[in-house]
PDB file of N, CA and C in Angstrom:
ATOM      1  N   UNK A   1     -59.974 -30.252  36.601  1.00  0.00           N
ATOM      2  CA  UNK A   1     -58.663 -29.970  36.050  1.00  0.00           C
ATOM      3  C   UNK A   1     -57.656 -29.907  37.195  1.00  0.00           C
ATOM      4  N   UNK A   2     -56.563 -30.456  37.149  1.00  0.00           N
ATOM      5  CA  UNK A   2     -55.856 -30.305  38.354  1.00  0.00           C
ATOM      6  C   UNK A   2     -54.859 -28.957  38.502  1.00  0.00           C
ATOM      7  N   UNK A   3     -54.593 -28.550  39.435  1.00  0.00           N
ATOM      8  CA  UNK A   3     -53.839 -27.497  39.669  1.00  0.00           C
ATOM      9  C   UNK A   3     -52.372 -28.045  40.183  1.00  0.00           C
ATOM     10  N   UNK A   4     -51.614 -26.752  40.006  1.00  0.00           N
ATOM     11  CA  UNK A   4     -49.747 -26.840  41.152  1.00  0.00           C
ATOM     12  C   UNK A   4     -49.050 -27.972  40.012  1.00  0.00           C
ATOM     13  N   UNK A   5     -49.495 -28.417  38.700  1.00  0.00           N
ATOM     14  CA  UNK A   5     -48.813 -29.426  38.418  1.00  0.00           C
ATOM     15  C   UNK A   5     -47.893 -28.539  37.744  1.00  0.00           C
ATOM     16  N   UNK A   6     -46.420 -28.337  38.013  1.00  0.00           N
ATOM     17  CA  UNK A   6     -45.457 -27.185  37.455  1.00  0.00           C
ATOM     18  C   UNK A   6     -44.419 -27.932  37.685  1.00  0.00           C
ATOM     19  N   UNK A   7     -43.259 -27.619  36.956  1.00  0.00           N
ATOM     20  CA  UNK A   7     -41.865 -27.763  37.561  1.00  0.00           C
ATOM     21  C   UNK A   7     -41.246 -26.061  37.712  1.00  0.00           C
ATOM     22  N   UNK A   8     -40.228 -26.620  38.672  1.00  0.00           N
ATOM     23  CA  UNK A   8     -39.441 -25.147  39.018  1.00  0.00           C
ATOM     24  C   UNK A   8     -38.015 -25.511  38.773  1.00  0.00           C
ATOM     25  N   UNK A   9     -36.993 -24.840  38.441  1.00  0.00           N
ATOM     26  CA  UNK A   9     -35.431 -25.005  37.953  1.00  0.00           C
ATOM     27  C   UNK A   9     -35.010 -23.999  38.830  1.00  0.00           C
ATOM     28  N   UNK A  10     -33.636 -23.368  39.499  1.00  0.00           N
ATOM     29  CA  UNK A  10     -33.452 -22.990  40.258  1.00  0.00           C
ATOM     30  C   UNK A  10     -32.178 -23.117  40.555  1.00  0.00           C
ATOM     31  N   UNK A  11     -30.740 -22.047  41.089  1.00  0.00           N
ATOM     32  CA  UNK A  11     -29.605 -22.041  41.251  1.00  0.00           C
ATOM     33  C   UNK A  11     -28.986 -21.892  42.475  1.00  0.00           C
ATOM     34  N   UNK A  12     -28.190 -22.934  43.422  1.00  0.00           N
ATOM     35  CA  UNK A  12     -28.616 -22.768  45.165  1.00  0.00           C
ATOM     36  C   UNK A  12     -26.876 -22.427  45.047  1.00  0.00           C
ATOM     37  N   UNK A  13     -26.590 -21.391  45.815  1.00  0.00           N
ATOM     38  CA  UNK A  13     -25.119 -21.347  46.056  1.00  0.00           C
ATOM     39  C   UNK A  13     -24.964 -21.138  47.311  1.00  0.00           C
ATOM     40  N   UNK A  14     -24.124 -21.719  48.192  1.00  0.00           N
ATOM     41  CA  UNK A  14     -24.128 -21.905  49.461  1.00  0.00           C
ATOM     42  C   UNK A  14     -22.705 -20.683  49.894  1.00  0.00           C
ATOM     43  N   UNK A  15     -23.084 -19.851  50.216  1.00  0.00           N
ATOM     44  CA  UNK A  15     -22.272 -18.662  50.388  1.00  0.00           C
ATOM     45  C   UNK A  15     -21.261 -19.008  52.048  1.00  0.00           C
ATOM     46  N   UNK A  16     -20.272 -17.738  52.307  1.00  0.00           N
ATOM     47  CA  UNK A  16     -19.585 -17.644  53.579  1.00  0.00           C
ATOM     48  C   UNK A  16     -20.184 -17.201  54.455  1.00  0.00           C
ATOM     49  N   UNK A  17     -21.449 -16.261  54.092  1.00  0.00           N
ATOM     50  CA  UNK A  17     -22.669 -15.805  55.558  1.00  0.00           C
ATOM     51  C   UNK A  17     -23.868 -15.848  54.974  1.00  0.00           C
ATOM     52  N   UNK A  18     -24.262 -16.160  53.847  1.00  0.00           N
ATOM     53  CA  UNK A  18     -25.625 -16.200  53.375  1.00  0.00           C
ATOM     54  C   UNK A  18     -25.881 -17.776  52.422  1.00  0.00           C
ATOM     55  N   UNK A  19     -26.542 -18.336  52.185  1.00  0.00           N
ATOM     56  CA  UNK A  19     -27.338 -19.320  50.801  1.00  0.00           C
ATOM     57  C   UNK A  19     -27.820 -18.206  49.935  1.00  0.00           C
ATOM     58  N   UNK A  20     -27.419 -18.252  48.841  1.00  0.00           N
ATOM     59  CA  UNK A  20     -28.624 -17.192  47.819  1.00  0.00           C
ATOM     60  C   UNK A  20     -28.839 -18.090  46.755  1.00  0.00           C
ATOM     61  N   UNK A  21     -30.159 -17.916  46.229  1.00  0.00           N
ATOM     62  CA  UNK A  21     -31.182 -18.419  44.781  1.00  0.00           C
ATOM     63  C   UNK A  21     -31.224 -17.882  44.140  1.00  0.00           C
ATOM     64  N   UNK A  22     -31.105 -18.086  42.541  1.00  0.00           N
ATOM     65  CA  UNK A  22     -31.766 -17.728  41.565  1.00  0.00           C
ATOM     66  C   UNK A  22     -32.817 -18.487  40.778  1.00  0.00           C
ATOM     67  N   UNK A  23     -33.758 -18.151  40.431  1.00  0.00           N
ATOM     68  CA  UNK A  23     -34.600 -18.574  39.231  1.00  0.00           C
ATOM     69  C   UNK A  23     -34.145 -18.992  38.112  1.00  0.00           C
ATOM     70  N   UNK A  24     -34.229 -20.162  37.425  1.00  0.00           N
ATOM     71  CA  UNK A  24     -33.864 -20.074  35.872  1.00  0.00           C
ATOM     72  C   UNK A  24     -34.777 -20.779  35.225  1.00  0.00           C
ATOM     73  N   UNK A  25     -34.624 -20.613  33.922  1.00  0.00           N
ATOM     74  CA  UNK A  25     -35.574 -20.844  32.885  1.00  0.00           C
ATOM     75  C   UNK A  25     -35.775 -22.503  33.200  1.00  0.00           C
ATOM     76  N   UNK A  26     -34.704 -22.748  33.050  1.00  0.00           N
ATOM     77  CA  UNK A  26     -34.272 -24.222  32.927  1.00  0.00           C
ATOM     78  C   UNK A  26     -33.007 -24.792  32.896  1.00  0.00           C
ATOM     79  N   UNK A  27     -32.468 -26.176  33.254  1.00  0.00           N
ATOM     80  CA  UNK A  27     -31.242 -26.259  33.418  1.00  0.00           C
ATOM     81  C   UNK A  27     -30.354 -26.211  32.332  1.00  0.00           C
ATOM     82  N   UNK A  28     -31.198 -26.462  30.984  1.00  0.00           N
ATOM     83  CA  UNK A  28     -30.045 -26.713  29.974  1.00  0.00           C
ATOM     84  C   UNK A  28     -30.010 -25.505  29.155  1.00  0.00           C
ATOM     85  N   UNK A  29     -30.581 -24.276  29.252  1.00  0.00           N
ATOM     86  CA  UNK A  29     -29.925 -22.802  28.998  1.00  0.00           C
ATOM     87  C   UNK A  29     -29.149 -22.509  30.178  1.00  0.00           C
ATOM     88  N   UNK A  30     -29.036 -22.626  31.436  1.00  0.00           N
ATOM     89  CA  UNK A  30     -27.617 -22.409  31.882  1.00  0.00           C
ATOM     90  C   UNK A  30     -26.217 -23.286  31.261  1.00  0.00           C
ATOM     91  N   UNK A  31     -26.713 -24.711  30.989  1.00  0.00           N
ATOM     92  CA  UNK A  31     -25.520 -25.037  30.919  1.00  0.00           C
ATOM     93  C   UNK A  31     -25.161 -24.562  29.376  1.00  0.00           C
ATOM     94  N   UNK A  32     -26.008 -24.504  28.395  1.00  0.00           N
ATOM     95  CA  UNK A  32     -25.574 -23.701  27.430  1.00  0.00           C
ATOM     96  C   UNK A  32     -24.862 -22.309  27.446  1.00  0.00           C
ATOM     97  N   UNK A  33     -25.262 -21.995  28.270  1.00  0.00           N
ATOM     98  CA  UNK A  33     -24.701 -20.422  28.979  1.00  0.00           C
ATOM     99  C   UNK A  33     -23.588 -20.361  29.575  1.00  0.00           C
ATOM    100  N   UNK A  34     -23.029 -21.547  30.101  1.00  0.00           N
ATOM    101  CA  UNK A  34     -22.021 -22.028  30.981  1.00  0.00           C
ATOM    102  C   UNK A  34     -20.626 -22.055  29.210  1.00  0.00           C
ATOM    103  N   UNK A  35     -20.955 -22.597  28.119  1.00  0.00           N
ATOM    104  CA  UNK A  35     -20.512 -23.079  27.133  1.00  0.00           C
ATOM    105  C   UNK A  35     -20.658 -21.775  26.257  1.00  0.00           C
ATOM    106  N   UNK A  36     -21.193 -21.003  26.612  1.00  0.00           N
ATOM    107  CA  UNK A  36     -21.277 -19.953  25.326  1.00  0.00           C
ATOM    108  C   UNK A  36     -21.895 -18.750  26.332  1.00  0.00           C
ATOM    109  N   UNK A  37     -20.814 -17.855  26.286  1.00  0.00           N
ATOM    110  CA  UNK A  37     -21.234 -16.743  27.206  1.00  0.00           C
ATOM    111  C   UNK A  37     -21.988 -15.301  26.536  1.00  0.00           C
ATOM    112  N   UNK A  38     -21.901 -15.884  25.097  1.00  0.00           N
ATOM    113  CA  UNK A  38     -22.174 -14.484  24.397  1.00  0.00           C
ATOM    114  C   UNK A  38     -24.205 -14.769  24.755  1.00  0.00           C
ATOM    115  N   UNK A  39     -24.779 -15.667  25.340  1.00  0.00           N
ATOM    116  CA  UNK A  39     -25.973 -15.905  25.856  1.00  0.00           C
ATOM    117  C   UNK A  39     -26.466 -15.002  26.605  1.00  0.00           C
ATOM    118  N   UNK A  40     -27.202 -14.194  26.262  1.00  0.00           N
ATOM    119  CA  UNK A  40     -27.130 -12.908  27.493  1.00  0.00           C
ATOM    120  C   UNK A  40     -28.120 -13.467  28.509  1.00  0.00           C
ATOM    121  N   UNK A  41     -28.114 -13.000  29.640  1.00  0.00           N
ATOM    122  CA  UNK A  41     -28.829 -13.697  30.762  1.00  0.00           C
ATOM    123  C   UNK A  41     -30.097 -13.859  30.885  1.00  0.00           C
ATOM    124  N   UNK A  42     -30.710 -12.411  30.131  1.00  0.00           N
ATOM    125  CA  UNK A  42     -32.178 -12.605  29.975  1.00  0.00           C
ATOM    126  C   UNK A  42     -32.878 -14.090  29.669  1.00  0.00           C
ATOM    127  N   UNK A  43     -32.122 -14.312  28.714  1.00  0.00           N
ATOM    128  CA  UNK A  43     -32.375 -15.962  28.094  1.00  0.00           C
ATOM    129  C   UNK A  43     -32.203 -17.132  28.796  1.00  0.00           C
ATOM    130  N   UNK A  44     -31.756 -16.549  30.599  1.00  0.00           N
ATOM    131  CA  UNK A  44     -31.105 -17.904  31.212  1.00  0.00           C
ATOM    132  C   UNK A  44     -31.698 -17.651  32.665  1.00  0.00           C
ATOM    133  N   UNK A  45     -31.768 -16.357  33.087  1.00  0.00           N
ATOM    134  CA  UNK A  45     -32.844 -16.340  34.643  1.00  0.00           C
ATOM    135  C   UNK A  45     -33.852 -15.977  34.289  1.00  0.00           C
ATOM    136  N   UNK A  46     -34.735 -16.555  35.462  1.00  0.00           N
ATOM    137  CA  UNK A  46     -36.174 -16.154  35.009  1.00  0.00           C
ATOM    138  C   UNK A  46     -36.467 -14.941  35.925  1.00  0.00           C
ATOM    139  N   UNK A  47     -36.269 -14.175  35.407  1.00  0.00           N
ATOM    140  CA  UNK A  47     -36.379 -12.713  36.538  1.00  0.00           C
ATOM    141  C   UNK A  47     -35.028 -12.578  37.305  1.00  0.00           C
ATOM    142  N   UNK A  48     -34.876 -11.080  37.375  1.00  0.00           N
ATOM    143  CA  UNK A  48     -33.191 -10.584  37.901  1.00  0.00           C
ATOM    144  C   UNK A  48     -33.428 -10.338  39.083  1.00  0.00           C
ATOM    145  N   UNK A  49     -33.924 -11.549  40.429  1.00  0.00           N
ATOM    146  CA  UNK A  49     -34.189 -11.238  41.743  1.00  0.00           C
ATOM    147  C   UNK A  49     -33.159 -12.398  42.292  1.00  0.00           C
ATOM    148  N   UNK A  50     -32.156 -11.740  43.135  1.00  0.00           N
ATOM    149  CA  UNK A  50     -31.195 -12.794  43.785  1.00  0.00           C
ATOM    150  C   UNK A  50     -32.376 -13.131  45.440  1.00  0.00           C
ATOM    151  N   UNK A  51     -32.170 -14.057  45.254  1.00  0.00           N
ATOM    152  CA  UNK A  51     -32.976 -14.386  46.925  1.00  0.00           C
ATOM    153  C   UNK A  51     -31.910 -14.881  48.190  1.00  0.00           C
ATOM    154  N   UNK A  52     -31.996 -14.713  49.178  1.00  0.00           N
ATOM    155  CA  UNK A  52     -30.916 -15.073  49.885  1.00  0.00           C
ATOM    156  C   UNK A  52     -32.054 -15.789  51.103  1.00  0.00           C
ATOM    157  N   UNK A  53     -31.532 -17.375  51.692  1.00  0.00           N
ATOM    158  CA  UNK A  53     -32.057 -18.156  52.994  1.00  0.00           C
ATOM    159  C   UNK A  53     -31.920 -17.884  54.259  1.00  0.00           C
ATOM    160  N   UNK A  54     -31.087 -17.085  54.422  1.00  0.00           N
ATOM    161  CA  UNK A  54     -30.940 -17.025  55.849  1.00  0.00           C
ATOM    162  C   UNK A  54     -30.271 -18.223  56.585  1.00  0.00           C
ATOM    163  N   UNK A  55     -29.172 -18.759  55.465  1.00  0.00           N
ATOM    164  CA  UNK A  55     -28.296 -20.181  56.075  1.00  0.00           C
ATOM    165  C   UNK A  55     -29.644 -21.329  56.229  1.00  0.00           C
ATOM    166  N   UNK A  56     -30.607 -21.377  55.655  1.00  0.00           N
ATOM    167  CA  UNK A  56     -31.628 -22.732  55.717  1.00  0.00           C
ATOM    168  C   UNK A  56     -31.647 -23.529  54.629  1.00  0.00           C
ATOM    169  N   UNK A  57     -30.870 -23.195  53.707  1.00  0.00           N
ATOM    170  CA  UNK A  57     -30.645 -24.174  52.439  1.00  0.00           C
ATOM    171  C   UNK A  57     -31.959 -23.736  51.228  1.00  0.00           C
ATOM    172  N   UNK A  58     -32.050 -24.385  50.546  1.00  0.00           N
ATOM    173  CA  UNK A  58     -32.468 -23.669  49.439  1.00  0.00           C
ATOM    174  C   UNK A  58     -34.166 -24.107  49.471  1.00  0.00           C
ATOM    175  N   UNK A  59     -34.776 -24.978  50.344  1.00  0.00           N
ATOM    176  CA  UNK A  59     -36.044 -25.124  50.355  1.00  0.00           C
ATOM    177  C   UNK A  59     -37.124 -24.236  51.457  1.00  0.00           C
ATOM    178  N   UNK A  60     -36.645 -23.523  51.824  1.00  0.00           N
ATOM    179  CA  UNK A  60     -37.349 -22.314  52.905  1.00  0.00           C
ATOM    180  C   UNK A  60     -37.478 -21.232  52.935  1.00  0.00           C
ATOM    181  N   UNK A  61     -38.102 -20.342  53.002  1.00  0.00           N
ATOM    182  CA  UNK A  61     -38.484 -19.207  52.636  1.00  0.00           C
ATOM    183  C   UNK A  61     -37.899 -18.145  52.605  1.00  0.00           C
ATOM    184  N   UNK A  62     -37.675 -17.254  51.376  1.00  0.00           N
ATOM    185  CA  UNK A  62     -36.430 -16.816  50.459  1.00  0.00           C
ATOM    186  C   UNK A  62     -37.184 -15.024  51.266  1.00  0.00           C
ATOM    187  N   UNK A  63     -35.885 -14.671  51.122  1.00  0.00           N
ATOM    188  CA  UNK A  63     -35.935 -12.803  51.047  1.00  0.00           C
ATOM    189  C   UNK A  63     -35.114 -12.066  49.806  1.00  0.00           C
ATOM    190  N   UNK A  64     -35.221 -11.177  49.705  1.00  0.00           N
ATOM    191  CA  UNK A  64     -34.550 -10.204  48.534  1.00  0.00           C
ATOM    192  C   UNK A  64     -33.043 -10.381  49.103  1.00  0.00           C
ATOM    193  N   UNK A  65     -32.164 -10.227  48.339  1.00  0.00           N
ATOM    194  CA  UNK A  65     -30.878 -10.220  49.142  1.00  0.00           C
ATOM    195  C   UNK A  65     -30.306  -8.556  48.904  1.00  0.00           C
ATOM    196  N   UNK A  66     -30.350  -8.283  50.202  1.00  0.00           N
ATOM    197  CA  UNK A  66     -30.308  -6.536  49.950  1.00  0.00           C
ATOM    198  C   UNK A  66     -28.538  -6.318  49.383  1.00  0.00           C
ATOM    199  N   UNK A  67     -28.432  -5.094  49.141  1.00  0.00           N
ATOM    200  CA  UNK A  67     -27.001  -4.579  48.334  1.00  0.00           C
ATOM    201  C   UNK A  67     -25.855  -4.892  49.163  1.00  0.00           C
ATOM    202  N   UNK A  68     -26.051  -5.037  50.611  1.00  0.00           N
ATOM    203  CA  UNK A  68     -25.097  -5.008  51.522  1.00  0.00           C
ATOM    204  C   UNK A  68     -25.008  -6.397  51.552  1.00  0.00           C
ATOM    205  N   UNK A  69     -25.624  -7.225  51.530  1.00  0.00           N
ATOM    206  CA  UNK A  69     -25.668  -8.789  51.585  1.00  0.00           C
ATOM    207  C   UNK A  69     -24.347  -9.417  50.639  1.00  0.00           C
ATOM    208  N   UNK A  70     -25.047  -8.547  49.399  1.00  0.00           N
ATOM    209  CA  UNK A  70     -24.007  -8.699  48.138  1.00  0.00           C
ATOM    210  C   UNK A  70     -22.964  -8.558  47.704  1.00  0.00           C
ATOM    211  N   UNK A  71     -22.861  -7.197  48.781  1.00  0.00           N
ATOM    212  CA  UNK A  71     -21.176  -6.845  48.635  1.00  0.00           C
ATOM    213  C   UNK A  71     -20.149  -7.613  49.589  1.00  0.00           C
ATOM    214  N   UNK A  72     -21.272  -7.858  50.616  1.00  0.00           N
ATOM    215  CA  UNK A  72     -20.361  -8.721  51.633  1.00  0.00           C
ATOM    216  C   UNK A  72     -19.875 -10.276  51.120  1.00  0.00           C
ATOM    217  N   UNK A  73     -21.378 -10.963  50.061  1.00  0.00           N
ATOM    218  CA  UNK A  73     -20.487 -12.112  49.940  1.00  0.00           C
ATOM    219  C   UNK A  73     -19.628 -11.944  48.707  1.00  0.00           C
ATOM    220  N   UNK A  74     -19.859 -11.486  47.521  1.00  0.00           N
ATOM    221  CA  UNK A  74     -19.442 -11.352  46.077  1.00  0.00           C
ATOM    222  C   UNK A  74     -18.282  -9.924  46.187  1.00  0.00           C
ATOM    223  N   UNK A  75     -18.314  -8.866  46.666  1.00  0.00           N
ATOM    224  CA  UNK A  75     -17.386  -7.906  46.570  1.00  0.00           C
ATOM    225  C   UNK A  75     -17.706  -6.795  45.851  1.00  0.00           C
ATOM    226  N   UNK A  76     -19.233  -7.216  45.639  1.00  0.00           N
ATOM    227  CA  UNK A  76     -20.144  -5.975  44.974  1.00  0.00           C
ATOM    228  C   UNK A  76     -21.188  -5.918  44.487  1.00  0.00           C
ATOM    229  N   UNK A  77     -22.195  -5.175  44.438  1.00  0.00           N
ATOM    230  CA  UNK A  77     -23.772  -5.147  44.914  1.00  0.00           C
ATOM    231  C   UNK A  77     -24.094  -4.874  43.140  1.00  0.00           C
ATOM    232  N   UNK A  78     -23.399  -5.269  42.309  1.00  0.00           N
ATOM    233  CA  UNK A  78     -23.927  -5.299  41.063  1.00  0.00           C
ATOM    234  C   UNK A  78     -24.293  -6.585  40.807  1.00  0.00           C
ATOM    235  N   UNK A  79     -25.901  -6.455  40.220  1.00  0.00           N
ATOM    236  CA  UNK A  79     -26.675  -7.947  40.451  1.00  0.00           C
ATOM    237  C   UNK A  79     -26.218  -9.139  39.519  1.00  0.00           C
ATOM    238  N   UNK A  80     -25.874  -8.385  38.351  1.00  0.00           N
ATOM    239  CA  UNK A  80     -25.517  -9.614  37.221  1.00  0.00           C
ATOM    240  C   UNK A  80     -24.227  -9.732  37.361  1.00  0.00           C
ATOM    241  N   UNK A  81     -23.143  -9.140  38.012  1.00  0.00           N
ATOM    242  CA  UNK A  81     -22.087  -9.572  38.577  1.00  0.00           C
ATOM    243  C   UNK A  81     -22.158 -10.968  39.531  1.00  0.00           C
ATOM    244  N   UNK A  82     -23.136 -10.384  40.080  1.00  0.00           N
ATOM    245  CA  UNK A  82     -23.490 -11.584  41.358  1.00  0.00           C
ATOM    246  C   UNK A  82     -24.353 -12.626  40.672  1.00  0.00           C
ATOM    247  N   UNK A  83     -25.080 -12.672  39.573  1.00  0.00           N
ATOM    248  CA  UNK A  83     -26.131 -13.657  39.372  1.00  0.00           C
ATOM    249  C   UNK A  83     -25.054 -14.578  38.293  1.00  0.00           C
ATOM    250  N   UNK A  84     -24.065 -14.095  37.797  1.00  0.00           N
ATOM    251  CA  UNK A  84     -23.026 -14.938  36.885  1.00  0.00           C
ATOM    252  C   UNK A  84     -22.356 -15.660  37.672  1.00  0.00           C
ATOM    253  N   UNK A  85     -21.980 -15.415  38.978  1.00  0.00           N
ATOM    254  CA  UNK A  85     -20.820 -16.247  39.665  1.00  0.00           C
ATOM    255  C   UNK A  85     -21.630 -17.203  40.613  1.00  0.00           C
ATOM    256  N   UNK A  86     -22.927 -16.910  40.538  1.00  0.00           N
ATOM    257  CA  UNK A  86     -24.208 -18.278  41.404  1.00  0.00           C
ATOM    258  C   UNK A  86     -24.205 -19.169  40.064  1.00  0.00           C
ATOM    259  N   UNK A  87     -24.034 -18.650  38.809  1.00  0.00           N
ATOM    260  CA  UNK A  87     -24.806 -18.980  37.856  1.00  0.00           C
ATOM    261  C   UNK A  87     -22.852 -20.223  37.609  1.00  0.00           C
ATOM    262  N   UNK A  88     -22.324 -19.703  37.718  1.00  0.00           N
ATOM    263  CA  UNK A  88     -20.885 -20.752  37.359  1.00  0.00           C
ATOM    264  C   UNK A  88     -20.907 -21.684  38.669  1.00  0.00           C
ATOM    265  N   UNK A  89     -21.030 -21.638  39.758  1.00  0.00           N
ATOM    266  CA  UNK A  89     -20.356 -21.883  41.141  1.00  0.00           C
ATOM    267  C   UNK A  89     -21.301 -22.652  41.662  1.00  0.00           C
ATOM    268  N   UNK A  90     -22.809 -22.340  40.966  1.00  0.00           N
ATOM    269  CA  UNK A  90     -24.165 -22.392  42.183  1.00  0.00           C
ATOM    270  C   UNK A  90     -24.578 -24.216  41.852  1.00  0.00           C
ATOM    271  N   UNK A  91     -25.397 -24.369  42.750  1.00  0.00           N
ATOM    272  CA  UNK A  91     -25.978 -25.961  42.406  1.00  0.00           C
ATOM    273  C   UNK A  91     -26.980 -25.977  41.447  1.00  0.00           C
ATOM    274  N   UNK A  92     -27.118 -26.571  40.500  1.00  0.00           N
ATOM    275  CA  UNK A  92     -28.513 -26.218  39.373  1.00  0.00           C
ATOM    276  C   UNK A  92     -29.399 -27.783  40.410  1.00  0.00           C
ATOM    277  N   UNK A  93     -30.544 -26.932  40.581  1.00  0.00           N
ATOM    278  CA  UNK A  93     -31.562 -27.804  41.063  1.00  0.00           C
ATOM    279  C   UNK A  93     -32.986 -28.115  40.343  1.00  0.00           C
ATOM    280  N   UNK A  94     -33.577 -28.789  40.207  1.00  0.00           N
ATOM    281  CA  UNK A  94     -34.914 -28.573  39.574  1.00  0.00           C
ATOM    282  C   UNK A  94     -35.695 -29.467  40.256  1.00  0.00           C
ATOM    283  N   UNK A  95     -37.350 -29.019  40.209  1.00  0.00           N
ATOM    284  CA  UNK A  95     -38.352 -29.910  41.245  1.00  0.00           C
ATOM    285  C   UNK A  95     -39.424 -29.675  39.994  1.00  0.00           C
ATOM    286  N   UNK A  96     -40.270 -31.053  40.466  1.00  0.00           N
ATOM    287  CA  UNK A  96     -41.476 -31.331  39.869  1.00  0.00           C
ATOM    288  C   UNK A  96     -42.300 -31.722  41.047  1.00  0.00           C
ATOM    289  N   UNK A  97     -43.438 -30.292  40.795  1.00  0.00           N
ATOM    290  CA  UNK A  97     -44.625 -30.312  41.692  1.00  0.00           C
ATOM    291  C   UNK A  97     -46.035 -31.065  41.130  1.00  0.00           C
ATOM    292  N   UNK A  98     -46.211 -31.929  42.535  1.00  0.00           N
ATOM    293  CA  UNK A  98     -47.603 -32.785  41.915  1.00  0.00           C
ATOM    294  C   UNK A  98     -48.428 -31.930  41.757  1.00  0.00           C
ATOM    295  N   UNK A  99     -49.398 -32.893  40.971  1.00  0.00           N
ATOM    296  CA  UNK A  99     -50.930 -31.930  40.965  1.00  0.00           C
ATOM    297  C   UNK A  99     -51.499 -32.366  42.115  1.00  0.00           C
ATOM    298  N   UNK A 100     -52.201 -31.017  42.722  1.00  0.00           N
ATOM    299  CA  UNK A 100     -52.968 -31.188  44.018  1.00  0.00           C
ATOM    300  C   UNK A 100     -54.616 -31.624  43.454  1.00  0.00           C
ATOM    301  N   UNK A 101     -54.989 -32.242  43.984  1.00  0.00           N
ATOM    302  CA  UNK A 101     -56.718 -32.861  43.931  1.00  0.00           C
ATOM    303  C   UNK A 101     -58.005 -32.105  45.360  1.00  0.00           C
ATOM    304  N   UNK A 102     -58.562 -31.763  45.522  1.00  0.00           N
ATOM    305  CA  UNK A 102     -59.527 -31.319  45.648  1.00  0.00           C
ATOM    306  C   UNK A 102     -60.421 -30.256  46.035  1.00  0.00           C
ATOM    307  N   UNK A 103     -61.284 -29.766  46.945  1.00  0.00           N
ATOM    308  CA  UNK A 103     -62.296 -28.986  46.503  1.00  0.00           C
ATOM    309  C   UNK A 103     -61.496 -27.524  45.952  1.00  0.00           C
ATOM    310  N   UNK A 104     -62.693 -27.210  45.454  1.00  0.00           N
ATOM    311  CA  UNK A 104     -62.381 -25.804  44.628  1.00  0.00           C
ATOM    312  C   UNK A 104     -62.784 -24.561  45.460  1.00  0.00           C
ATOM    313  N   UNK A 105     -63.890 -24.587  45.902  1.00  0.00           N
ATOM    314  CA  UNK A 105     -64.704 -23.528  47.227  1.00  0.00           C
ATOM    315  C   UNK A 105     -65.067 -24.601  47.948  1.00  0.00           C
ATOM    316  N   UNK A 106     -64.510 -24.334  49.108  1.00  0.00           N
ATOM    317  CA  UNK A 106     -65.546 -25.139  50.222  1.00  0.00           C
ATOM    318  C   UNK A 106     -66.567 -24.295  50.595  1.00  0.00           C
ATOM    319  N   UNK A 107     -66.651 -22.664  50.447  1.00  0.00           N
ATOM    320  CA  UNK A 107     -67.250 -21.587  51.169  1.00  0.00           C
ATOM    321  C   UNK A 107     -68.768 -22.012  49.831  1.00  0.00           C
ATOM    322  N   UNK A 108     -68.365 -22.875  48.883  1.00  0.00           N
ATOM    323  CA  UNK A 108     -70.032 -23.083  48.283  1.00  0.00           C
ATOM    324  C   UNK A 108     -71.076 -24.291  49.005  1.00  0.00           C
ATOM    325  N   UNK A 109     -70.577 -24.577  50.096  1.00  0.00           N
ATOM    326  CA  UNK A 109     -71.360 -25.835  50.792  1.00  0.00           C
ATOM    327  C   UNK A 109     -71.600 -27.093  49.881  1.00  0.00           C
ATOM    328  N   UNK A 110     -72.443 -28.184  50.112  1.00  0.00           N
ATOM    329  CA  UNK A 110     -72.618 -29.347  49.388  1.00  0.00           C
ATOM    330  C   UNK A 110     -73.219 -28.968  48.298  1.00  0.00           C
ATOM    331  N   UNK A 111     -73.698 -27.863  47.778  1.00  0.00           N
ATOM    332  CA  UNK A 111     -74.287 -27.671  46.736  1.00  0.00           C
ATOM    333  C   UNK A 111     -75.501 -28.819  46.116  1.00  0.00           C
ATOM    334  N   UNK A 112     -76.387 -29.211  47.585  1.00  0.00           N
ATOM    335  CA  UNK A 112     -77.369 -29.982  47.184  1.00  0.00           C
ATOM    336  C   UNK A 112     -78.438 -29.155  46.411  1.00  0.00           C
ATOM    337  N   UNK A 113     -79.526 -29.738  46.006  1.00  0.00           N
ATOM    338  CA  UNK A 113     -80.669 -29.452  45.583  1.00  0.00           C
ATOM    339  C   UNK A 113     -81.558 -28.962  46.762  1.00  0.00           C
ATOM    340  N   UNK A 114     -82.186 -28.490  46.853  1.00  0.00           N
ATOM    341  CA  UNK A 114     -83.128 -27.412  47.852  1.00  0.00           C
ATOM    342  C   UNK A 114     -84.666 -27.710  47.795  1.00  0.00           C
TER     343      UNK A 114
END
């Protein structure tokens, strides 16, 4: 059975001292969300974790974006304040991961006959 075969959707906003990410379901409940705001967000990120790059763009390894991060770029450390204006402003991205192919344990050896 193959494994990693997933897609990921994802919101890249390129800030004045930080990049920050969000998760989303998928691209076309944001843009529905974009068109109809009475959509509450639950229905549109996939988890309420802003991630911030460290200025490396949106494919490298993400941190929490702490309260101070937030207030410095947005003007205030309230998260769905901040996850609405990535969510209008931000780049909607999405990736499709191959399936990876082979062994399952190598730690079981050739598993010959004895």
């Amino acid at each position: 059975m193959p494994r990693g075969n997933a897609s990921q959707s994802k919101v890249h906003y390129q800030g004045q001292e930080e990049d920050f990410v969000i998760y989303i379901d998928d691209i076309e409940s944001v843009q529905k969300w974009k068109g109809d705001r009475s959509i509450p967000l639950a229905q549109v990120v996939s988890g309420f974790k802003i991630f911030v790059t460290h200025k490396h763009g949106a494919q490298n390894a993400y941190d929490s974006a702490s309260k101070a991060t937030l207030e410095n770029e947005f003007g205030t450390s309230n998260e769905d304040e901040c996850m609405t204006k990535i969510l209008e402003t931000g780049d909607l991205q999405h990736t499709e991961t191959g399936e990876r192919q082979g062994p399952k344990n190598d730690s079981m050896g050739t598993r010959s006959a004895h």
